[in-house]
Protein backbone atom coordinates (compact mmCIF):
# COMPACT_ATOMS: atom_id res chain seq x y z
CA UNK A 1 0.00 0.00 0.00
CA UNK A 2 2.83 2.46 1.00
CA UNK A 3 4.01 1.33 -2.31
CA UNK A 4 1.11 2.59 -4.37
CA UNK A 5 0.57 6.05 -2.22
CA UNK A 6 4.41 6.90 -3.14
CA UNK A 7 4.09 5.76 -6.99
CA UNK A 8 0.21 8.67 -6.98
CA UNK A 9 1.92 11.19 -5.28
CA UNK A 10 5.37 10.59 -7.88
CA UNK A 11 2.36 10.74 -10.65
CA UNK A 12 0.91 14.53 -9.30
CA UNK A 13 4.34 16.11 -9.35
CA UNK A 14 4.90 14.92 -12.43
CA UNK A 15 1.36 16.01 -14.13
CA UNK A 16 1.34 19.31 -11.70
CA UNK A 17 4.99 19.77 -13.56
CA UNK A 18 4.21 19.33 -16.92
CA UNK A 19 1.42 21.78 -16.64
CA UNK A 20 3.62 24.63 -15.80
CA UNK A 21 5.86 23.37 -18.34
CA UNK A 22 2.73 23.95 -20.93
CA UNK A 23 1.56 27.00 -19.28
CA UNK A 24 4.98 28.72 -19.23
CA UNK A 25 8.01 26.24 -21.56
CA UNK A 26 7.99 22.87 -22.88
CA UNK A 27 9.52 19.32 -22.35
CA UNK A 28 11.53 18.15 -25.25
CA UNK A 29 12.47 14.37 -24.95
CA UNK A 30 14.58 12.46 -26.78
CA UNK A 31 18.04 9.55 -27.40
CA UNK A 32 21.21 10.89 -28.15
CA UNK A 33 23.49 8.57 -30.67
CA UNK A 34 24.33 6.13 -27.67
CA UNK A 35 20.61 5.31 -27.32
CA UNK A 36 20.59 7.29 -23.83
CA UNK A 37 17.38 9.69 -23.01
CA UNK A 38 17.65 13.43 -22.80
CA UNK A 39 14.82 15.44 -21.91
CA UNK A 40 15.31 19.13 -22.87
CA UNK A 41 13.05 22.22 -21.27
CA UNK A 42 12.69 25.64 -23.09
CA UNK A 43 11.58 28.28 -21.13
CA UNK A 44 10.18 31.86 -22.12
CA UNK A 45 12.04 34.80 -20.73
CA UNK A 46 9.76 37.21 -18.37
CA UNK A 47 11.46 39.95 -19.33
CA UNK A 48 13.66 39.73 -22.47
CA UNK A 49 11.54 39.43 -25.67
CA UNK A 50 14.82 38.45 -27.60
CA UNK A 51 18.18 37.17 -26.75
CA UNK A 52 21.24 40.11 -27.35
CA UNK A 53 23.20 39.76 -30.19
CA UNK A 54 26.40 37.96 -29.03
CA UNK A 55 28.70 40.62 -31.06
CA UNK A 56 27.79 44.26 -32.59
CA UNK A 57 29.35 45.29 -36.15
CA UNK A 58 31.93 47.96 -35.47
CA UNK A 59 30.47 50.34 -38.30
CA UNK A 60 27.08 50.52 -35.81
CA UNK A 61 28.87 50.94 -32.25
CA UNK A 62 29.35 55.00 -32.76
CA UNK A 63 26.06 55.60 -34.61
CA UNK A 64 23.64 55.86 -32.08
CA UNK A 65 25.93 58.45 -30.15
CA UNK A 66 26.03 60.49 -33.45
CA UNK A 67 22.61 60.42 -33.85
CA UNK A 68 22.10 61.86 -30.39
CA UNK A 69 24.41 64.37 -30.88
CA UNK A 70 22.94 65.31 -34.36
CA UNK A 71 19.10 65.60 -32.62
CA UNK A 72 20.63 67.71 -30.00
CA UNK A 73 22.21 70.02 -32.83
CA UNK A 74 18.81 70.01 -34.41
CA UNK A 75 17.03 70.94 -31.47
CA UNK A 76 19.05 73.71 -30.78
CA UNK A 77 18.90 75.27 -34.33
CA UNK A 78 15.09 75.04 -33.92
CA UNK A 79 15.25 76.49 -30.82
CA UNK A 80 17.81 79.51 -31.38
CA UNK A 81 20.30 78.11 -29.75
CA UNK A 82 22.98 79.51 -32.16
CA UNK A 83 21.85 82.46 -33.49
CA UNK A 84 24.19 84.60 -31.89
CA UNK A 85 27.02 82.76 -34.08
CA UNK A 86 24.87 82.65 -37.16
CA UNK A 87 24.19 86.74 -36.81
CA UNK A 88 28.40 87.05 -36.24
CA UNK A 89 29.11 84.57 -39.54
CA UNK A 90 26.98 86.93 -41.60
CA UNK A 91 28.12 89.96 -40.44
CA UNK A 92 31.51 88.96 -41.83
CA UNK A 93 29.80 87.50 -44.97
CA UNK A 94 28.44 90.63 -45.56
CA UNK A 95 31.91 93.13 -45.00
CA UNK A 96 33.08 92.22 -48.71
CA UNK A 97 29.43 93.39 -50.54
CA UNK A 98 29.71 96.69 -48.46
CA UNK A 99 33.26 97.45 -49.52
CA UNK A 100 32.22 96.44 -53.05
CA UNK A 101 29.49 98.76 -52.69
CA UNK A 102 31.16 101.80 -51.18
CA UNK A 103 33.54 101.13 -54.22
CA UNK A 104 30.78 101.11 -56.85
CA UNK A 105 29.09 104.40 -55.40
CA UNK A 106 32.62 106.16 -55.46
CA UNK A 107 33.30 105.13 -58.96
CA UNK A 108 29.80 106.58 -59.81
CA UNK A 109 30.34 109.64 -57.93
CA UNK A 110 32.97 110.06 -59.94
CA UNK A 111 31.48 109.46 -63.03
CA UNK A 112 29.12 111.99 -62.60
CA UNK A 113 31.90 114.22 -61.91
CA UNK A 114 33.30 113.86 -64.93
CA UNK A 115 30.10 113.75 -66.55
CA UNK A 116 29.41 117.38 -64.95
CA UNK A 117 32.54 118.56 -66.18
CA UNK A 118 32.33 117.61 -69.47
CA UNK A 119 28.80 118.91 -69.28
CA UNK A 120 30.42 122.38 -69.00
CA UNK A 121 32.83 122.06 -71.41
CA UNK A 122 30.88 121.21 -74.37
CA UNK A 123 28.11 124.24 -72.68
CA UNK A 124 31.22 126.43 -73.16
CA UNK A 125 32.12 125.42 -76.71
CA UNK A 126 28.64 126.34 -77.78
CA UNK A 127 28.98 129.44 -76.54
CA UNK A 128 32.42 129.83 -78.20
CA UNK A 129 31.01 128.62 -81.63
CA UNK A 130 27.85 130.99 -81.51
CA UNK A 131 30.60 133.74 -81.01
CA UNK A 132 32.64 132.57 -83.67
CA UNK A 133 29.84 132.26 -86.11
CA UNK A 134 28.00 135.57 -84.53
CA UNK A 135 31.57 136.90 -85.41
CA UNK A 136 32.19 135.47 -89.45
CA UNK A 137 28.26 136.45 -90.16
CA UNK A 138 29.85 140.12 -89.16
CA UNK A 139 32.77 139.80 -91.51
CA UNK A 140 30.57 138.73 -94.00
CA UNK A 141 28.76 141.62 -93.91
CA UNK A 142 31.37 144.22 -93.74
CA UNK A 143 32.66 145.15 -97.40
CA UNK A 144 36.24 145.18 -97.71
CA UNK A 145 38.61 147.97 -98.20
CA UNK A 146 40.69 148.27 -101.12
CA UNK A 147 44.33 148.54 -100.91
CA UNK A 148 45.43 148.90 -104.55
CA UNK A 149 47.47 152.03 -104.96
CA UNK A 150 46.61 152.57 -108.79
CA UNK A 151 42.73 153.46 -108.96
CA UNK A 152 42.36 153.49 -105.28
CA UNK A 153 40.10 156.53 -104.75
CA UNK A 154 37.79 155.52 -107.76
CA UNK A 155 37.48 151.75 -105.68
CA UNK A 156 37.19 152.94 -102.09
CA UNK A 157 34.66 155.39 -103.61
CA UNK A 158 32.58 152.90 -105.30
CA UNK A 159 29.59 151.07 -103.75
CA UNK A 160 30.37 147.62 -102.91
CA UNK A 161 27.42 146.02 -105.02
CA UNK A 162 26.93 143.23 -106.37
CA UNK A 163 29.12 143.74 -109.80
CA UNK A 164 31.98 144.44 -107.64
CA UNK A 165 31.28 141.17 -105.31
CA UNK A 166 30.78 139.19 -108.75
CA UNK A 167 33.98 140.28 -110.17
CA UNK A 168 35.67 139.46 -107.13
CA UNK A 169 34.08 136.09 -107.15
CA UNK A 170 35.06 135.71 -110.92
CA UNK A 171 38.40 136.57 -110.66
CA UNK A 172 39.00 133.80 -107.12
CA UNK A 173 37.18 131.17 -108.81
CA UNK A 174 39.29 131.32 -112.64
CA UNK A 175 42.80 131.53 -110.14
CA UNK A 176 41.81 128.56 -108.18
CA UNK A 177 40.36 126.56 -111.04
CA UNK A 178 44.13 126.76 -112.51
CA UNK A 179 45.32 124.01 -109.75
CA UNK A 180 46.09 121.17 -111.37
CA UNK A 181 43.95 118.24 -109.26
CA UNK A 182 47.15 115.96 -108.61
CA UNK A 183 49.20 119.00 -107.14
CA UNK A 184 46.82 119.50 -104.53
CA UNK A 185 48.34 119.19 -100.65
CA UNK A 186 46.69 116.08 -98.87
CA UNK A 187 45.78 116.96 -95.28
CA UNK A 188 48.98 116.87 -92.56
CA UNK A 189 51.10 117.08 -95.68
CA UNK A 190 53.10 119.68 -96.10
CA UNK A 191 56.01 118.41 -98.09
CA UNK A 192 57.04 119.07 -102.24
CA UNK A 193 53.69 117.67 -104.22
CA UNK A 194 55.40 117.12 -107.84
CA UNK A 195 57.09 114.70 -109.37
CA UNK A 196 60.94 114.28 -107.91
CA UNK A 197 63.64 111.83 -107.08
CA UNK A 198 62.67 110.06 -103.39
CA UNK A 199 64.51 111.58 -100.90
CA UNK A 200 62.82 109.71 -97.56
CA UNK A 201 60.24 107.39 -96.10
CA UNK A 202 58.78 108.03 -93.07
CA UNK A 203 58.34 105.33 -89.91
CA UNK A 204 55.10 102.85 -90.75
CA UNK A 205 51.82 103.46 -88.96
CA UNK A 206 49.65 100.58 -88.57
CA UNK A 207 46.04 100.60 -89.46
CA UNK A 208 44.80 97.05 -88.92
CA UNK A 209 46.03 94.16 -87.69
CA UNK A 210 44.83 90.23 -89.31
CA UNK A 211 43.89 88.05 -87.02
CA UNK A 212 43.99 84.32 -88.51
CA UNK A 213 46.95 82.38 -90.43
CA UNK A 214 45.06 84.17 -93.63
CA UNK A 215 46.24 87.20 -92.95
CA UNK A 216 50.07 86.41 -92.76
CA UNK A 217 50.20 88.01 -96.27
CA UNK A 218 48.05 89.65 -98.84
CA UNK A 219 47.27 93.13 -100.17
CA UNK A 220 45.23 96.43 -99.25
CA UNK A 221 45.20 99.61 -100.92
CA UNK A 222 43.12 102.70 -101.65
CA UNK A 223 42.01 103.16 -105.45
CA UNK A 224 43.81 106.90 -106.31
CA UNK A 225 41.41 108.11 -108.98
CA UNK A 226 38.70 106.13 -108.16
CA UNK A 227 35.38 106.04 -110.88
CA UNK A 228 31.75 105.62 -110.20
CA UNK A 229 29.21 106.61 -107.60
CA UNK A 230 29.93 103.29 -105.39
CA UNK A 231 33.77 103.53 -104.43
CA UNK A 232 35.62 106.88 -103.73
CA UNK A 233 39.07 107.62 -102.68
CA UNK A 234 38.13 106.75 -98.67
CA UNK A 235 37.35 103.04 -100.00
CA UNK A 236 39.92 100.67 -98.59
CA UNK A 237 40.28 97.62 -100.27
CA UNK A 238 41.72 93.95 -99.08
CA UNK A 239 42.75 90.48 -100.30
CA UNK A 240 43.76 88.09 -98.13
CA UNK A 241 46.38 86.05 -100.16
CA UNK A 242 46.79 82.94 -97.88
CA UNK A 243 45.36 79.99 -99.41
CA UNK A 244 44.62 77.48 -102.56
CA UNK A 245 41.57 79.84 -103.95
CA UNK A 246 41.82 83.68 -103.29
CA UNK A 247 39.27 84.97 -104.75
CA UNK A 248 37.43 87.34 -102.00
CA UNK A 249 37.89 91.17 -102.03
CA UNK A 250 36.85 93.01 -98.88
CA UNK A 251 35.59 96.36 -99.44
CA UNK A 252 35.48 99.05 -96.52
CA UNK A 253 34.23 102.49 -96.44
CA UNK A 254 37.19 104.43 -94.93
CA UNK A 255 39.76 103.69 -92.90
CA UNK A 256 37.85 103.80 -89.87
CA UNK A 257 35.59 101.37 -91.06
CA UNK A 258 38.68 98.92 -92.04
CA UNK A 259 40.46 99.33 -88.46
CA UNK A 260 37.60 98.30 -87.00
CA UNK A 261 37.13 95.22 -88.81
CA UNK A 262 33.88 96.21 -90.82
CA UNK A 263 33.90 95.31 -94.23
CA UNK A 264 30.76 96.94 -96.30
CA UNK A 265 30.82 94.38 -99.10
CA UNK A 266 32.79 91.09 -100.31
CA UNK A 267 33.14 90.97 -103.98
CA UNK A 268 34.31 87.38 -105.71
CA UNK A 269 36.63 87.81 -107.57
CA UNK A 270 35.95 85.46 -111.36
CA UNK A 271 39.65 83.58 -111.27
CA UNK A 272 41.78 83.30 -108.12
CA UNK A 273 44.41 85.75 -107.43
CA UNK A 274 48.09 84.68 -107.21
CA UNK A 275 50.12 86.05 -104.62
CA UNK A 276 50.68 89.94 -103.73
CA UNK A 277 51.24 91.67 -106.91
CA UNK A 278 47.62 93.45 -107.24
CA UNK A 279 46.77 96.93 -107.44
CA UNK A 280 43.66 99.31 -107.96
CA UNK A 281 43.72 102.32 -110.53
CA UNK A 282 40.57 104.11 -111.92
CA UNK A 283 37.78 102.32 -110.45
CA UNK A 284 39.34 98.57 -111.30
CA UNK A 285 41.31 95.93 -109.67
CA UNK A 286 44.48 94.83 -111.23
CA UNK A 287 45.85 91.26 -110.69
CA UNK A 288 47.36 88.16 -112.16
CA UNK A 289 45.59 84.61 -112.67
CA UNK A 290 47.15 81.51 -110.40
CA UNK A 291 49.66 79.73 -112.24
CA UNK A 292 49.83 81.54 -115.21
CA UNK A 293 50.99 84.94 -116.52
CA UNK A 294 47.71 86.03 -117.82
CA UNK A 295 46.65 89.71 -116.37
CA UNK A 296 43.41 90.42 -115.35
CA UNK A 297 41.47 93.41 -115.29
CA UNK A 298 38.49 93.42 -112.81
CA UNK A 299 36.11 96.30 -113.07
CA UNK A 300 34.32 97.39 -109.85
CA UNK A 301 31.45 99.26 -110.62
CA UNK A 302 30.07 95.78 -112.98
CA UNK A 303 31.47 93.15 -110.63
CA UNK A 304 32.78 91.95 -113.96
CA UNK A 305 35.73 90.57 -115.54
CA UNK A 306 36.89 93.27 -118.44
CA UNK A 307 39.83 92.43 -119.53
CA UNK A 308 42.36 89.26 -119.69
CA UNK A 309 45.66 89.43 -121.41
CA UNK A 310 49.03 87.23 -121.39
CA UNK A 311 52.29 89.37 -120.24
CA UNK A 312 54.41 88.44 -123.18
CA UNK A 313 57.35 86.35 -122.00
CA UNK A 314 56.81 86.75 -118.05
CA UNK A 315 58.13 84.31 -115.59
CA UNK A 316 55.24 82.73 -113.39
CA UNK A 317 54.92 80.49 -110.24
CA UNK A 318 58.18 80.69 -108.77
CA UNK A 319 60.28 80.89 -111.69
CA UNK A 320 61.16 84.63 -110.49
CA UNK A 321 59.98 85.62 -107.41
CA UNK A 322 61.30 88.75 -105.04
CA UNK A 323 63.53 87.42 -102.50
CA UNK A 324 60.93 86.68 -100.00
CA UNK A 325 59.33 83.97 -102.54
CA UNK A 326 55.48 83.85 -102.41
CA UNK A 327 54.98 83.33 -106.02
CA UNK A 328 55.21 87.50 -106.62
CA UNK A 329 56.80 86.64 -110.12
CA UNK A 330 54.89 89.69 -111.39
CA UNK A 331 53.95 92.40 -109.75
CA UNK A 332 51.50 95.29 -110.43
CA UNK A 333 52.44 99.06 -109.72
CA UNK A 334 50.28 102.32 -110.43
CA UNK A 335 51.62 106.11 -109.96
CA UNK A 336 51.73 109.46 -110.93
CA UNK A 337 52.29 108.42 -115.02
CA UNK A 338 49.96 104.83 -115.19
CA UNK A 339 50.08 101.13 -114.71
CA UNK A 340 52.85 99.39 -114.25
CA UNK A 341 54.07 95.51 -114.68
CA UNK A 342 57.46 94.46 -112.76
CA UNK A 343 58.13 91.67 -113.74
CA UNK A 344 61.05 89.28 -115.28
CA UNK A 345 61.54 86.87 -118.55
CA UNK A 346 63.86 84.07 -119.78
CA UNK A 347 65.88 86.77 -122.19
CA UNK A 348 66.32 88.80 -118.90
CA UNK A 349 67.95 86.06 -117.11
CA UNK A 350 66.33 87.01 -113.87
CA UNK A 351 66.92 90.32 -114.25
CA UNK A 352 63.79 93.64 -113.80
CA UNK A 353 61.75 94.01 -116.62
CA UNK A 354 59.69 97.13 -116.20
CA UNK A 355 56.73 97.44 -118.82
CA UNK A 356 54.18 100.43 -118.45
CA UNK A 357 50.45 99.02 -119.38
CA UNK A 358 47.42 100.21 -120.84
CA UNK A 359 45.11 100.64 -118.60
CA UNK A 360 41.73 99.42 -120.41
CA UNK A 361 43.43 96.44 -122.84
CA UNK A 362 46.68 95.47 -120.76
CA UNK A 363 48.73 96.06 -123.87
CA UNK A 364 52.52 96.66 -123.38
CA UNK A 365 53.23 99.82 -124.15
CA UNK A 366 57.06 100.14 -123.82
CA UNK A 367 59.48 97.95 -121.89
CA UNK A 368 63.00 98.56 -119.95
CA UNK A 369 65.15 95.60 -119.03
CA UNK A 370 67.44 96.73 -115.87
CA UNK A 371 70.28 95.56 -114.44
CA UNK A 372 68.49 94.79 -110.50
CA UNK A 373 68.57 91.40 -110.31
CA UNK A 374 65.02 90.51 -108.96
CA UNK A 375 65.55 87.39 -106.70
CA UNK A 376 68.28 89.72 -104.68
CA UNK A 377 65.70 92.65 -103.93
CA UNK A 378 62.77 92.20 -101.35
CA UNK A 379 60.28 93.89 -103.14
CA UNK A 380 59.62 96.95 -105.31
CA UNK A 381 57.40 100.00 -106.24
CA UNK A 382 56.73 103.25 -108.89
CA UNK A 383 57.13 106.77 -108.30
CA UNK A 384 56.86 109.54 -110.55
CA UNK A 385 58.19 106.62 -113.63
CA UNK A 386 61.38 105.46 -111.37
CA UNK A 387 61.58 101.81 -110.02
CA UNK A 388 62.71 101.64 -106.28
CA UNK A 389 63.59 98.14 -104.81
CA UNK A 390 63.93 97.24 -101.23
CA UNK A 391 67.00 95.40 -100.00
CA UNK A 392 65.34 93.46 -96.71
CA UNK A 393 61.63 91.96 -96.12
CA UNK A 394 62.78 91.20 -92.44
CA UNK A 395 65.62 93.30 -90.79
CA UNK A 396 64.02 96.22 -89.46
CA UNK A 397 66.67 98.99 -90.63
CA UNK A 398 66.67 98.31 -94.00
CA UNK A 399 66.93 100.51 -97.17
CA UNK A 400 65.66 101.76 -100.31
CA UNK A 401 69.07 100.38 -102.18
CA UNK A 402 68.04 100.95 -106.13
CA UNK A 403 66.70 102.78 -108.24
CA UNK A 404 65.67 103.05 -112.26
CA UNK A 405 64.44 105.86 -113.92
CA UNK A 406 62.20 105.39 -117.14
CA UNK A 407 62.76 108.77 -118.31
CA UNK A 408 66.64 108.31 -119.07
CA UNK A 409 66.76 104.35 -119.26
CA UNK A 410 69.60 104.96 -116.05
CA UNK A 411 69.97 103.13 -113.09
CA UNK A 412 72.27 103.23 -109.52
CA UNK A 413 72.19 102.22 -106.24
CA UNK A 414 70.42 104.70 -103.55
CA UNK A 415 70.35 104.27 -100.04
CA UNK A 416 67.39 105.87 -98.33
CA UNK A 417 66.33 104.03 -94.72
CA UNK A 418 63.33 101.85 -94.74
CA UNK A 419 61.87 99.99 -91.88
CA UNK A 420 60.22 96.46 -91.67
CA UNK A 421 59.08 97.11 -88.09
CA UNK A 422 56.86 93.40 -87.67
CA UNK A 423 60.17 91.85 -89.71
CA UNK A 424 58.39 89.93 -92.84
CA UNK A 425 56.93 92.59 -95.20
CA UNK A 426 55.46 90.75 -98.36
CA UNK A 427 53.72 93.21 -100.21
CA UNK A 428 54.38 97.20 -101.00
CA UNK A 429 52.10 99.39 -103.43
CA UNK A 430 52.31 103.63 -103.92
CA UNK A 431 49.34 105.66 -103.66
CA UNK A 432 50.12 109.13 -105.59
CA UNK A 433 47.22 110.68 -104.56
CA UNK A 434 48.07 110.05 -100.82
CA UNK A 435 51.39 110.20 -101.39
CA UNK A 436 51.88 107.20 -99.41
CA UNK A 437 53.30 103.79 -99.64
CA UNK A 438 50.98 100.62 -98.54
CA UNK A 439 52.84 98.06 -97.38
CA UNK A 440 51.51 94.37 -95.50
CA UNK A 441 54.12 93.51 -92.78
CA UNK A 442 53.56 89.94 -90.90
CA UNK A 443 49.70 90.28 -90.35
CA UNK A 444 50.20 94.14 -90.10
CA UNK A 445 48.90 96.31 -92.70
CA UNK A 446 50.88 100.05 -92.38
CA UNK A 447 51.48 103.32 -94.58
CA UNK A 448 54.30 105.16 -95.11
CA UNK A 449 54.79 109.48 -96.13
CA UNK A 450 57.75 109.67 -98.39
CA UNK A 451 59.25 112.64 -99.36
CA UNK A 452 60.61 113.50 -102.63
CA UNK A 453 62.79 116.36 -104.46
CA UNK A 454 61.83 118.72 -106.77
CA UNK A 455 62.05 118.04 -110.34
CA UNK A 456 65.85 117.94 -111.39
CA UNK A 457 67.09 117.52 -107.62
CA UNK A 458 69.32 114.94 -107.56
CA UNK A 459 68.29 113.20 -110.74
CA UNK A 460 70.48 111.01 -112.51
């Protein structure tokens, strides 16, 4: 009996057991691989509703500081917690606009200054001119007195009406009508306007500068007796002579207009243009083909090709060139007594051949062979019927070392100083009516005054 009691209450603590078990873990049994029984409880933790992670990644460990520290930054922005540094950060922030500022109102201040004073002058030179014109109206008006010794009483006696003023007139107008048109002075220049021996040539003065590879070279010139309504004597023409197929012409209204850069029209030209030989002379451009010796005559006011003629026997491409090369086997010159061809021929050996042209058909007219041979000389130009060569394209104290004059089939050696100030001057052309020489030194295109003697002075 004692027996049984013990096994009933055994049987209670085990049942009373396993119901906590259910109510709160659970009884796992089982045989491990040596056939032994293993009973296994799992229990739910009270408080913990996972287990810790054994091991945190060290990437996390310092985040959850930083994000503390970054919501207590936060909240103190929101709250105004640094505004006092924020206010001090823009103050400096702000120091560079106000000395920009007090810069910009001084600048304008004195602007306005200036602005004032000019204001004043330009009141004051309107007064001036009123005065001066108030003052020539008064002159105008006021006959004047005769000084003539013979017939003086029967003048100063006579009313100055109009028969007297028309005489007057008459006899200004016939003695200013006798002044030849070429012998007139330019403006600034002062100097001997007739035909003479060159005694000088002034420094260059640049007018324009090229600005691409095209413009290493070419040719620009004013037309001296220009024809036509279109083009006058301020019309300053260009070619670019850089490349396989010249053929544009760049036309500018004055010389203003061409420093700047503005070109009014751009004329094709009907065959391509070989080297720097061209010239322009009574309202046409003057050049020679590519590759061949025929002349061309292009007429300006038609756009139009007028005339085309072969230079009898002249060299071409390189056969002879001035020293500087460029193909300028022939070369085009205009001044005070026509056109001009400088050129050279097989018979010549090299040597100058100087033909003057007809204008309209290109026809030689008469020829002189020199002695200057033309490969040695850098380039060359007319005045007044005389051939002048250049001894240097590139040192920049160079000179005028030759000359040959038409009129007595004589030649020597001069020496008047010349300057290649940009050291590679390719092209050189005289303007009579300017009394100038247009020259195109690397990219630079300049003028130079000359200066020549009276007739007989120092001729040869």
């Amino acid at each position: 009996m004692r027996l049984q009691a013990s096994l009933l209450c055994l049987s209670c603590l085990i049942l009373s057991s396993q119901s906590q078990v259910e109510e709160k873990g659970s009884l796992r049994r089982s045989n491990d691989p040596t056939g032994r029984c293993h009973y296994t409880f799992t229990v739910a933790s009270p408080v913990e509703s996972s287990c810790p992670e054994s091991s945190m990644k060290p990437e996390n460990e310092g985040v959850l500081p930083r994000l503390t520290l970054l919501e207590s930054m936060v909240s103190r922005l929101i709250a105004g917690g640094d505004g006092g540094s924020g206010r001090q950060m823009g103050s400096k922030g702000e120091e560079p606009l106000q000395e920009a500022y007090a810069q910009v109102t001084s600048e304008r201040n004195q602007l306005q200054q200036d602005k004032d004073r000019l204001t004043r002058q330009i009141q004051d030179l309107q007064k001036r001119l009123g005065e001066l014109s108030q003052e020539a109206e008064n002159l105008r008006q006021t006959p004047c007195k005769q000084t003539h010794t013979s017939g003086a009483g029967q003048r100063e006696n006579r009313p100055a009406g109009d028969g007297f003023r028309n005489a007057a007139y008459q006899e200004m107008k016939a003695e200013v009508t006798e002044v030849p048109a070429s012998h007139l002075i330019p403006e600034g220049n002062h100097n001997f306007m007739g035909c003479g021996e060159l005694l000088s040539v002034g420094d260059p003065v640049m007018h324009k500068k090229a600005d691409s590879i095209t413009g290493k070279y070419g040719v620009w010139l004013q037309d001296p007796e220009p024809r036509g309504p279109h083009y006058t004597n301020k019309t300053v023409w260009r070619i670019d002579a850089v490349g396989k197929d010249v053929r544009q012409l760049f036309a500018y209204e004055d010389m203003d207009q061409f420093s700047r850069g503005f070109p009014m029209k751009v004329l094709i030209l009907p065959e391509p243009v070989e080297s720097t030989g061209a010239t322009m002379y009574r309202g046409s451009l003057y050049y020679q083909r590519k590759r061949s010796r025929s002349l061309i005559r292009y007429d300006l006011a038609s756009e139009s090709l007028a005339t085309r003629l072969e230079l009898p026997h002249a060299g071409f491409h390189g056969q002879y060139p001035y020293s500087w090369g460029g193909y300028t086997d022939i070369d085009l010159a205009v001044d005070e007594q026509g056109l001009w061809a400088i050129y050279s021929t097989s018979k010549a050996k090299g040597a100058i051949v100087i033909s003057q042209l007809d204008p309209k058909s290109l026809e030689v007219k008469k020829s002189w062979e020199t002695n200057i041979r033309k490969n040695t000389v850098a380039n060359a130009f007319m005045v007044c019927g005389r051939l002048y060569t250049v001894a240097s394209y590139t040192a920049p104290n160079t000179t005028v070392n030759f000359m040959f004059d038409t009129a007595t089939s004589t030649g020597r050696a001069v020496a008047v100083p010349f300057k290649n100030k940009y050291r590679y001057n390719s092209m050189m052309d005289y303007n009579h009516a300017q009394r100038k020489l247009y020259a195109w030194d690397n990219f630079h295109m300049v003028t130079y005054n000359i200066r020549l003697g009276r007739a007989g002075r120092g001729s040869s």
